[in-house]
Protein backbone atom coordinates (compact mmCIF):
# COMPACT_ATOMS: atom_id res chain seq x y z
CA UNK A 1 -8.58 3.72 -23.68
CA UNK A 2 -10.20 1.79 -21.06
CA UNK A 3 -11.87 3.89 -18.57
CA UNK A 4 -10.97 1.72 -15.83
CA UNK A 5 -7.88 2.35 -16.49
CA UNK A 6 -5.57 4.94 -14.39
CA UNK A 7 -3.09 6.42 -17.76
CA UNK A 8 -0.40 8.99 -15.84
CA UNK A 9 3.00 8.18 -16.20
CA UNK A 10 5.42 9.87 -13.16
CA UNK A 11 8.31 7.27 -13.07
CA UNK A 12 10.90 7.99 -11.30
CA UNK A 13 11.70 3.81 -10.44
CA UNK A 14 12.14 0.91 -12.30
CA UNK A 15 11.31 -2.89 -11.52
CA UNK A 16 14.80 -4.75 -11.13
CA UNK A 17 15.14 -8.16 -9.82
CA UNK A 18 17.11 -7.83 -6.54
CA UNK A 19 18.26 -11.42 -5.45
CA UNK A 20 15.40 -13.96 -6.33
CA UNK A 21 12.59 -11.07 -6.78
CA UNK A 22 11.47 -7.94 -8.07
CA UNK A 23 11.76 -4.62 -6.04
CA UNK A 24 11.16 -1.22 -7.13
CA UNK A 25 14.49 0.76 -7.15
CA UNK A 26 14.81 4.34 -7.22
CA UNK A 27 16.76 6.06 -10.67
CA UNK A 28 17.59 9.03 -9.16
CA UNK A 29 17.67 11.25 -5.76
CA UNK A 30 13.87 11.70 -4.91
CA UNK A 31 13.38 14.11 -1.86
CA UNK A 32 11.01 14.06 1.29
CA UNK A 33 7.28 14.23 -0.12
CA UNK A 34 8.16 13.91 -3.48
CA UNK A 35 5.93 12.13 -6.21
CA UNK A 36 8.07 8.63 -6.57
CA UNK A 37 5.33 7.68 -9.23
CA UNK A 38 1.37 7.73 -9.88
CA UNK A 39 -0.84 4.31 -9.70
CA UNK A 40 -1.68 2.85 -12.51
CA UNK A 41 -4.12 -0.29 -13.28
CA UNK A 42 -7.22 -0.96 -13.49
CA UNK A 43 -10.33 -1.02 -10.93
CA UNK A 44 -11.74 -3.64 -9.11
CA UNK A 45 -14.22 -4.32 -6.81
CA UNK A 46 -12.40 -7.53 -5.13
CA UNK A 47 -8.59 -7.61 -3.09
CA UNK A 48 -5.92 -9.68 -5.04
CA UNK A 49 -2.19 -10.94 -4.30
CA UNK A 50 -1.32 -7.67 -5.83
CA UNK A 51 -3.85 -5.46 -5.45
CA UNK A 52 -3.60 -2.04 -3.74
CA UNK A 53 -6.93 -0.71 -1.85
CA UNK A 54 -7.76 2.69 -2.80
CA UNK A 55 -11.20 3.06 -1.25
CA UNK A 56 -13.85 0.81 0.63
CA UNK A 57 -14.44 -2.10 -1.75
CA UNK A 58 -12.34 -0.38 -4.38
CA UNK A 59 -8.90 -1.92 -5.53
CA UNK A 60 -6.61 -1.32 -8.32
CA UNK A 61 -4.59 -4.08 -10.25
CA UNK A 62 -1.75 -4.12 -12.31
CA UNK A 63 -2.25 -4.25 -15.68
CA UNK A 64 0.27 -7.37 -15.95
CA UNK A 65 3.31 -8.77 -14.78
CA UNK A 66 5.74 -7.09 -17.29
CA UNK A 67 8.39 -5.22 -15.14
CA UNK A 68 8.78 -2.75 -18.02
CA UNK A 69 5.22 -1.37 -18.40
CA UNK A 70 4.22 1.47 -15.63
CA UNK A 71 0.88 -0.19 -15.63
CA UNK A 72 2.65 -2.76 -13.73
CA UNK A 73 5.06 -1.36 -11.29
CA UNK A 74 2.49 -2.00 -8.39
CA UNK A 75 3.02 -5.78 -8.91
CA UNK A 76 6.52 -4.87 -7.81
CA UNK A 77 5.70 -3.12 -4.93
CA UNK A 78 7.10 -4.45 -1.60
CA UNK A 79 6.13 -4.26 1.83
CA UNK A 80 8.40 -3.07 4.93
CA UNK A 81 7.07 -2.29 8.34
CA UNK A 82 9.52 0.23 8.10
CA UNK A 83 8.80 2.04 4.37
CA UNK A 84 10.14 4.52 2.21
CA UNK A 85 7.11 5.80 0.58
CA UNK A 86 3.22 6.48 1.28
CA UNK A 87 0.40 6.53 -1.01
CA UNK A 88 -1.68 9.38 -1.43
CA UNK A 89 -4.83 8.25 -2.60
CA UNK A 90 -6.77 11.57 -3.30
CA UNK A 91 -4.41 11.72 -6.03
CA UNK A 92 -3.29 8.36 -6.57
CA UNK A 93 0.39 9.20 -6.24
CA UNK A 94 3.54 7.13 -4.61
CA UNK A 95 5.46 10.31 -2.48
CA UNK A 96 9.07 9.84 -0.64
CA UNK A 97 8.59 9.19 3.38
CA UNK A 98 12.04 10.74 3.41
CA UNK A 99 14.89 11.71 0.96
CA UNK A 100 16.18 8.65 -1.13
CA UNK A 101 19.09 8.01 -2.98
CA UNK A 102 19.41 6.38 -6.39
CA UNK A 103 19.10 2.80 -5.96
CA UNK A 104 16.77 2.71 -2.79
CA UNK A 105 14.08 0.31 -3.04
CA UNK A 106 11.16 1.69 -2.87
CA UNK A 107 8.39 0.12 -0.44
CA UNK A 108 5.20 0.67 1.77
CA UNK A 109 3.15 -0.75 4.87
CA UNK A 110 0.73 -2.77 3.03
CA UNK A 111 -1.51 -1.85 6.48
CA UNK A 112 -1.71 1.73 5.33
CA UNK A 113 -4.51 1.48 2.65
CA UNK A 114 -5.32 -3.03 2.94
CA UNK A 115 -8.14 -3.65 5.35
CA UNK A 116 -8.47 -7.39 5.43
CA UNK A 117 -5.86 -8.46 3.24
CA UNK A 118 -6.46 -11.18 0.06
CA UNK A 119 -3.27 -13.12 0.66
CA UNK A 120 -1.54 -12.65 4.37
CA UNK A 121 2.07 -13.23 4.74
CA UNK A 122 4.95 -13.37 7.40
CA UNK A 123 6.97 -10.34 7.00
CA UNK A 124 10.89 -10.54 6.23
CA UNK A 125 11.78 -7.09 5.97
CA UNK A 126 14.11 -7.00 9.17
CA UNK A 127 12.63 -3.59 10.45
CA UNK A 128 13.12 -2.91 13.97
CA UNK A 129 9.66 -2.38 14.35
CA UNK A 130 8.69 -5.14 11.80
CA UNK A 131 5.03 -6.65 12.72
CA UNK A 132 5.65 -10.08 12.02
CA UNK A 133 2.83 -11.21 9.89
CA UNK A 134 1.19 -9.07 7.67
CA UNK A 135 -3.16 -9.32 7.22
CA UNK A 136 -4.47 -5.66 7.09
CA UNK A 137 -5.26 -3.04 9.26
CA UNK A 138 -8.54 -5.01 10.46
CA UNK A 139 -5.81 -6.96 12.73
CA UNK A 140 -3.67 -4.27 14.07
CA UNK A 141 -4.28 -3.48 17.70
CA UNK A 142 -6.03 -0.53 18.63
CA UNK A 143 -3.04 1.39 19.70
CA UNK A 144 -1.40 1.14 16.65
CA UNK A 145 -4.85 1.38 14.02
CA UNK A 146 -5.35 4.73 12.68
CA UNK A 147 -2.34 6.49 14.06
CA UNK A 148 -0.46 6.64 11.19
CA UNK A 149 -0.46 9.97 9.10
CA UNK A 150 -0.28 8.05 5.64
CA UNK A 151 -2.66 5.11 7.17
CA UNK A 152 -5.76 5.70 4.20
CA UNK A 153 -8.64 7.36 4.78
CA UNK A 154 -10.97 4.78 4.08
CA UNK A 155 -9.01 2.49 6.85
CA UNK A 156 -9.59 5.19 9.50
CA UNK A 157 -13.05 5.57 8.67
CA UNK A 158 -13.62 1.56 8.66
CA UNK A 159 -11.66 1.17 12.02
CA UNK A 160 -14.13 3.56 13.56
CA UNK A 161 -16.83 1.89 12.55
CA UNK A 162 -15.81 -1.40 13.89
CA UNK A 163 -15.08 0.46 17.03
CA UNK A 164 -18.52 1.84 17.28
CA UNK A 165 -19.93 -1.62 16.20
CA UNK A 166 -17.99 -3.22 19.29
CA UNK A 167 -19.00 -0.59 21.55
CA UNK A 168 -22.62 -1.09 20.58
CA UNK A 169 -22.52 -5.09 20.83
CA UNK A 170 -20.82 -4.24 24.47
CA UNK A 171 -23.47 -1.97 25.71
CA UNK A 172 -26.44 -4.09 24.32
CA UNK A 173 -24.93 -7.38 25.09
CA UNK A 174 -24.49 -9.12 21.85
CA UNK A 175 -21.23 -10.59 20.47
């Protein structure tokens, strides 16, 4: 096995095609906090289309684009401003936002663990509180940056760096 590899298997969705697209879709009830599924792929140092960050310059891929292997549910793994799941990623696991039913589709705020995001995109996932266009937490006002419980730790530790950075420039007068 490769050791860039991340091998656990906790499945509780499957990649369907839902109109012209693939969506993860819950098999079963899955309740509040619950492990949905683990991350699988492999490491890299570089974002990609479907890359997930999981540390400061870390990212995991899928392993491919076949909506049958586990390796590559993350390929299938929408955005909404307004998601059903969070990542843990001190243990690399998918949990439930909230209780979901079987057929839910299973999503997350891509500005909860991307920084400055590989491939930026304008949002269509109807939330109320939907941000429009979608680029990373690099972008995200200040008010909203770093408030979020499941926003990942690396992302609150970058933001507050930046801060600091701009604070600096400000007091000694370079931009």
């Amino acid at each position: 096995m490769n050791a860039g590899i991340i091998n656990a298997g906790i499945t509780k969705v499957r990649a369907r095609r839902v109109n012209a697209a693939y969506a993860l879709i819950t098999n079963r009830d899955i309740f509040s906090n619950e492990v949905v599924f683990v991350l699988q792929g492999e490491f890299s140092d570089h974002p990609s289309k479907y890359s997930i960050q999981i540390g400061e310059g870390r990212h995991l891929e899928p392993r491919g684009d076949d909506p049958s292997d586990a390796g590559s549910l993350i390929r299938f793994f929408n955005h909404s401003c307004d998601p059903t799941t969070f990542l843990n990623l001190e243990d690399l696991t998918v949990r439930a936002l909230r209780d979901l039913e079987p057929g839910e589709e299973v999503t997350f705020n891509y500005n909860t663990t991307e920084y400055d995001m590989a491939n930026t995109f304008k949002c269509h996932c109807n939330a109320k509180n939907c941000l429009g266009y979608i680029r990373g937490s690099k972008y995200l006002s200040e008010q909203s940056d770093g408030t979020d419980p499941s926003t990942a730790p690396q992302l609150r530790i970058m933001s507050d760096l930046l801060a600091c950075q701009t604070k600096q420039s400000d007091l000694y007068g370079r931009r």
